[in-house]
PDB file of N, CA and C in Angstrom:
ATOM      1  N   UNK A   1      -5.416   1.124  -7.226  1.00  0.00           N
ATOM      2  CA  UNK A   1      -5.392  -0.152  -6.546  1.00  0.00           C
ATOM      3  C   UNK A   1      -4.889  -1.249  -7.473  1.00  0.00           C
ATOM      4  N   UNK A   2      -5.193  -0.767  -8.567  1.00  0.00           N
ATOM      5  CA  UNK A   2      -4.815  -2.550  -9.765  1.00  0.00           C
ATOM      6  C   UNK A   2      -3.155  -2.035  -9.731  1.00  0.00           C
ATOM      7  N   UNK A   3      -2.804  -0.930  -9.876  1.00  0.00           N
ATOM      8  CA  UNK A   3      -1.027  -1.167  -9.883  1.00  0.00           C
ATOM      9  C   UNK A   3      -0.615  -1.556  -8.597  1.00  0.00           C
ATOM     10  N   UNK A   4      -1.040  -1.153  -7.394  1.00  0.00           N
ATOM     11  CA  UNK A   4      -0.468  -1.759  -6.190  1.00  0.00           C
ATOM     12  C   UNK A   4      -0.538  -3.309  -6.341  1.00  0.00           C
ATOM     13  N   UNK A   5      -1.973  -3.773  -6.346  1.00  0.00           N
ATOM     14  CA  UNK A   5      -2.587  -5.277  -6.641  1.00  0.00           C
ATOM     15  C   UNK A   5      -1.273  -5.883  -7.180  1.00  0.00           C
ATOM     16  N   UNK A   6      -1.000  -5.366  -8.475  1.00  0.00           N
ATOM     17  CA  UNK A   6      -0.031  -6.090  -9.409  1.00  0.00           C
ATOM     18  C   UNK A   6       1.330  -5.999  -9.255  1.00  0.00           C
ATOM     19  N   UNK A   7       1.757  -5.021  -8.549  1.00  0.00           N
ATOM     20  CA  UNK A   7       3.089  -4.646  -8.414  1.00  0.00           C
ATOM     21  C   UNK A   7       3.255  -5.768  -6.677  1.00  0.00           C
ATOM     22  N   UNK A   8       2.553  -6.035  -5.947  1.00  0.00           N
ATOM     23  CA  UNK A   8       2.876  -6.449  -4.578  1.00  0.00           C
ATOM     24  C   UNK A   8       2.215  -7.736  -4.874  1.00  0.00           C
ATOM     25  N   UNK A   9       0.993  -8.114  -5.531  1.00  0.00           N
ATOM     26  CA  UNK A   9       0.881  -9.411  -5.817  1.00  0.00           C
ATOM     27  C   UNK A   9      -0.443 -10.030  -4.626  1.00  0.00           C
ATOM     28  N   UNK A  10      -1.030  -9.014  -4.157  1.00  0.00           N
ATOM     29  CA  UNK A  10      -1.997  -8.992  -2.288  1.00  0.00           C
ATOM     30  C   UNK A  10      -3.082  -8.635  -3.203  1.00  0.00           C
ATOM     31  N   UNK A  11      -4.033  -8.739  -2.731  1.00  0.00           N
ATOM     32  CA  UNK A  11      -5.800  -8.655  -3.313  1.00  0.00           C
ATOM     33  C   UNK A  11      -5.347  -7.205  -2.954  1.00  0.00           C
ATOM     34  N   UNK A  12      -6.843  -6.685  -3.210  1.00  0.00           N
ATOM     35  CA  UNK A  12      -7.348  -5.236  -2.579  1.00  0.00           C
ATOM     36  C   UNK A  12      -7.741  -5.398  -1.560  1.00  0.00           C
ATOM     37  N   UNK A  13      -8.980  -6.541  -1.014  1.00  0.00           N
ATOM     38  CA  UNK A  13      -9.183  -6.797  -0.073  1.00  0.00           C
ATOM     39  C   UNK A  13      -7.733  -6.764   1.273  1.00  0.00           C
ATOM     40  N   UNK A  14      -7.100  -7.482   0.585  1.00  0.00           N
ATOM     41  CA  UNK A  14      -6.037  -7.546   1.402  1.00  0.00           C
ATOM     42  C   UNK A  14      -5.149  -6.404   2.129  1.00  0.00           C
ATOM     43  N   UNK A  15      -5.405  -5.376   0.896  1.00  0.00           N
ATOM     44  CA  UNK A  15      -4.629  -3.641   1.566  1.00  0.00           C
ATOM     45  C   UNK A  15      -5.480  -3.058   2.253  1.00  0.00           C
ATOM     46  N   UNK A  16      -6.915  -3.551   1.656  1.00  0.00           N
ATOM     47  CA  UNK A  16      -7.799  -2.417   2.890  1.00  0.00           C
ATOM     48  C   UNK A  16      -8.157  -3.119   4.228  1.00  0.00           C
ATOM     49  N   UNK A  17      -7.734  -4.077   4.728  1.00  0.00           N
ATOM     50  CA  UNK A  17      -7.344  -5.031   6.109  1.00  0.00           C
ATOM     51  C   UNK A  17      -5.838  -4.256   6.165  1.00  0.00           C
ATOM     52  N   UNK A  18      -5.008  -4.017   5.725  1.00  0.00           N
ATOM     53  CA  UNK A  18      -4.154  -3.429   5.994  1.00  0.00           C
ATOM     54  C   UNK A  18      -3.864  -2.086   6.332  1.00  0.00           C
ATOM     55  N   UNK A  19      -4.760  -1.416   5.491  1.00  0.00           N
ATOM     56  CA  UNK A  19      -5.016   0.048   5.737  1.00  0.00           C
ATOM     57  C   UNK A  19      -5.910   0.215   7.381  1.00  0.00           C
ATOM     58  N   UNK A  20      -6.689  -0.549   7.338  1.00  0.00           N
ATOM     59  CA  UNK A  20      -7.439   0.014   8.548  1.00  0.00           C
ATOM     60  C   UNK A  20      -6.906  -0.745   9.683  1.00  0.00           C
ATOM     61  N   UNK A  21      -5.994  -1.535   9.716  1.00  0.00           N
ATOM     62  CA  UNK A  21      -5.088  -1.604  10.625  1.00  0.00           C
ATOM     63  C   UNK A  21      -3.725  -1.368  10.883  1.00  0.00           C
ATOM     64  N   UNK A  22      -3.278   0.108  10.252  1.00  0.00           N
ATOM     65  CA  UNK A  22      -2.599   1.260  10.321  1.00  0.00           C
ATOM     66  C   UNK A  22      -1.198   0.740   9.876  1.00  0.00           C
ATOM     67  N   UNK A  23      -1.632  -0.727   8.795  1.00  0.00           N
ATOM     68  CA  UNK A  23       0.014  -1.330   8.450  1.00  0.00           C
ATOM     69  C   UNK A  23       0.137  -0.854   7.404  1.00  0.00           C
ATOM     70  N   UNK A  24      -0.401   0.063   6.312  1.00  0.00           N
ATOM     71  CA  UNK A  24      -0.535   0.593   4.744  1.00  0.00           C
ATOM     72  C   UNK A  24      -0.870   1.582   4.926  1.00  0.00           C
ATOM     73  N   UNK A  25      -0.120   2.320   4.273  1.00  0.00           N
ATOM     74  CA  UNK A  25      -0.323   3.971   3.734  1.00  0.00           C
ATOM     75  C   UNK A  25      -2.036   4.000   4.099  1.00  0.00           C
ATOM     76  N   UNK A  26      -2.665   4.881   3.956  1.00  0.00           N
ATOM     77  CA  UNK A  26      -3.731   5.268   3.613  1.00  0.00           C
ATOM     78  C   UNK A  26      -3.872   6.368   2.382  1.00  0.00           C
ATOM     79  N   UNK A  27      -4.689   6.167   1.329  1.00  0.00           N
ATOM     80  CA  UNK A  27      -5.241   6.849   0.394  1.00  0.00           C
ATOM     81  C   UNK A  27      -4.989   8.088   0.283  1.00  0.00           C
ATOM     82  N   UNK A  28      -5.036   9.024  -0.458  1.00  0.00           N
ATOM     83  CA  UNK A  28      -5.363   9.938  -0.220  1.00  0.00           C
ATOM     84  C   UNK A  28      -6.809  10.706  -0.958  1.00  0.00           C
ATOM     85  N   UNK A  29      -7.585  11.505  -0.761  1.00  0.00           N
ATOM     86  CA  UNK A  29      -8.950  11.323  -0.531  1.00  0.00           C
ATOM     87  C   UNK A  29      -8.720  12.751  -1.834  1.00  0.00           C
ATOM     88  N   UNK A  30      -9.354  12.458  -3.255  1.00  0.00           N
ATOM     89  CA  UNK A  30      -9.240  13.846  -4.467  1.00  0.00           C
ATOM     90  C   UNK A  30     -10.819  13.025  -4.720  1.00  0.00           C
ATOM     91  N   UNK A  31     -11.915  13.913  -4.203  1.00  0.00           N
ATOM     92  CA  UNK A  31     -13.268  13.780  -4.711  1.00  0.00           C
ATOM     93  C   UNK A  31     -13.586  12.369  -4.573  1.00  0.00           C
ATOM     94  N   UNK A  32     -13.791  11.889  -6.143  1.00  0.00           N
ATOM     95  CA  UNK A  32     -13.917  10.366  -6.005  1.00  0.00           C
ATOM     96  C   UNK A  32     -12.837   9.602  -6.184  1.00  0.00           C
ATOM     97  N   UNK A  33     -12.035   9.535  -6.119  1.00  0.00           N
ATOM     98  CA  UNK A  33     -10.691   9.168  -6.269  1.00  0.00           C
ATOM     99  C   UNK A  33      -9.855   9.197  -5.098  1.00  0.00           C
ATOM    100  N   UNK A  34      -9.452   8.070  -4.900  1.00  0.00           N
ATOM    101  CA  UNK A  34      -8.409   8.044  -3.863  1.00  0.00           C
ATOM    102  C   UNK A  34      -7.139   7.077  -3.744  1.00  0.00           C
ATOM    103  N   UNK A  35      -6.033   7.972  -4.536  1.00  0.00           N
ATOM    104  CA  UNK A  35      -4.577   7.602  -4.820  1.00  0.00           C
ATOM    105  C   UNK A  35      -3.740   7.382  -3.971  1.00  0.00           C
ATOM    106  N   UNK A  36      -2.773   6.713  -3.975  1.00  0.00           N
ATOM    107  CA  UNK A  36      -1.649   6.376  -2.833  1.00  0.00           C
ATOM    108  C   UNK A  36      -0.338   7.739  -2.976  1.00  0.00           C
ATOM    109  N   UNK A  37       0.565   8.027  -2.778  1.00  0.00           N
ATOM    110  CA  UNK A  37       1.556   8.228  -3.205  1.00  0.00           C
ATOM    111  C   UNK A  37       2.450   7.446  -3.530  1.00  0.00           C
ATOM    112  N   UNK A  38       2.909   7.434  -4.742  1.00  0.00           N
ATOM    113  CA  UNK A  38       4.073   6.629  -5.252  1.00  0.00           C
ATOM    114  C   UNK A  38       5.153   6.513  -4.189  1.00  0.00           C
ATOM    115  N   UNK A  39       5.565   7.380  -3.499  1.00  0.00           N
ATOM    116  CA  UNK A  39       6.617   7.874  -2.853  1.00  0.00           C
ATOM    117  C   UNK A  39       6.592   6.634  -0.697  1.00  0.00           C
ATOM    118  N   UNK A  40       5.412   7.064  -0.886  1.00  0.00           N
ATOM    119  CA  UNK A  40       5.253   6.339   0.358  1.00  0.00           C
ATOM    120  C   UNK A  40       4.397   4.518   0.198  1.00  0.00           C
ATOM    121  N   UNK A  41       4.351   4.484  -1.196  1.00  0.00           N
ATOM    122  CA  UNK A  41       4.560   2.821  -1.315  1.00  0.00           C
ATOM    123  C   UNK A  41       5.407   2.301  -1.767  1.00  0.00           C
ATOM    124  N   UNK A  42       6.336   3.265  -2.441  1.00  0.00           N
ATOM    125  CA  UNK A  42       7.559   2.640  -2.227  1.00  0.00           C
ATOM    126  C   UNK A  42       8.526   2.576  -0.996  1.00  0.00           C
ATOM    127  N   UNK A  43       8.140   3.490   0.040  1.00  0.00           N
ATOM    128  CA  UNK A  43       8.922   3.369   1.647  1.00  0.00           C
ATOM    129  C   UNK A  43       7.983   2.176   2.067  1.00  0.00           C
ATOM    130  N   UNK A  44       7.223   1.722   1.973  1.00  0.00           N
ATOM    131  CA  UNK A  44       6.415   0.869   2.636  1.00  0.00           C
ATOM    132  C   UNK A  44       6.992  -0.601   2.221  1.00  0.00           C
ATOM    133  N   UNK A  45       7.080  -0.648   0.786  1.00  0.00           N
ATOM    134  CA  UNK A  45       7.643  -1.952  -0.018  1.00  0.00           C
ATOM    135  C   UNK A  45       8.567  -2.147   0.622  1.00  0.00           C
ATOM    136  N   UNK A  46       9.563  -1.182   0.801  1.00  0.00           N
ATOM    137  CA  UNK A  46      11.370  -0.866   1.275  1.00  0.00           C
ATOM    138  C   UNK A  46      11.519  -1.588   2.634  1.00  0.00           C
ATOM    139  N   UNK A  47      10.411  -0.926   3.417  1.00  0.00           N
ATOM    140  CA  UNK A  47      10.455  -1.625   4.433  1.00  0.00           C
ATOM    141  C   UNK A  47       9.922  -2.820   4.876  1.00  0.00           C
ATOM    142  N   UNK A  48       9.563  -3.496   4.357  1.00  0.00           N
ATOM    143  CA  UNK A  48       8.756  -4.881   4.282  1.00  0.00           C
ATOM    144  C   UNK A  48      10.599  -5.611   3.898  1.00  0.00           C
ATOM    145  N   UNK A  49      10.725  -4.830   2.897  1.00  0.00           N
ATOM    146  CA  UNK A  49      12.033  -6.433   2.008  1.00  0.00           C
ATOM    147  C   UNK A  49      13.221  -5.958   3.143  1.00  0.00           C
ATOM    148  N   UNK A  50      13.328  -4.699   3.755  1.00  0.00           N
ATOM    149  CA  UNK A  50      14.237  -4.508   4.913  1.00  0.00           C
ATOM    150  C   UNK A  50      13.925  -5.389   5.557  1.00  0.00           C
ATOM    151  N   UNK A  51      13.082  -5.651   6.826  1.00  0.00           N
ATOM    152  CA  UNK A  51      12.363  -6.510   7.722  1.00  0.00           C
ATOM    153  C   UNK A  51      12.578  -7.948   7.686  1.00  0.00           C
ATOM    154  N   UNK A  52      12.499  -8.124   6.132  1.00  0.00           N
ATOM    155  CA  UNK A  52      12.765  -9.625   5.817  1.00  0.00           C
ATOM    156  C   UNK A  52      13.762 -10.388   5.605  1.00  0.00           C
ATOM    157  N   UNK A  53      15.174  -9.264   5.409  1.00  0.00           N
ATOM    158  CA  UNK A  53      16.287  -9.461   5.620  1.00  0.00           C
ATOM    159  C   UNK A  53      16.995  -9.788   6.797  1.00  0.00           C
ATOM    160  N   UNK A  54      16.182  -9.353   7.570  1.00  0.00           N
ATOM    161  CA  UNK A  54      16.919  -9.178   9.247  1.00  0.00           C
ATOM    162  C   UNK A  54      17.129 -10.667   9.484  1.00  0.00           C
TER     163      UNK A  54
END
């Protein structure tokens, strides 16, 4: 969460209002730990600065 936090510049609070309203990846669930994929926050970023271009 602190590299997303820092890399997008949004609280945590702010992704998990996002997550549970199906606009952010969701987690993925390793025991106690629960990581994003690199891969699908960067399609997510992609598509945000797409969107904003339009």
């Amino acid at each position: 969460m602190k590299f997303i936090t820092r890399l997008i510049g949004l609280s945590d609070k702010w992704f998990y209002k996002l997550i549970k309203n199906d606009v952010y990846p969701k987690p993925i669930k390793m025991g106690r730990s629960s990581p994003w994929l690199k891969i699908e926050v960067e399609a997510w970023l992609q598509e945000r600065i797409n969107q904003s271009r339009i």
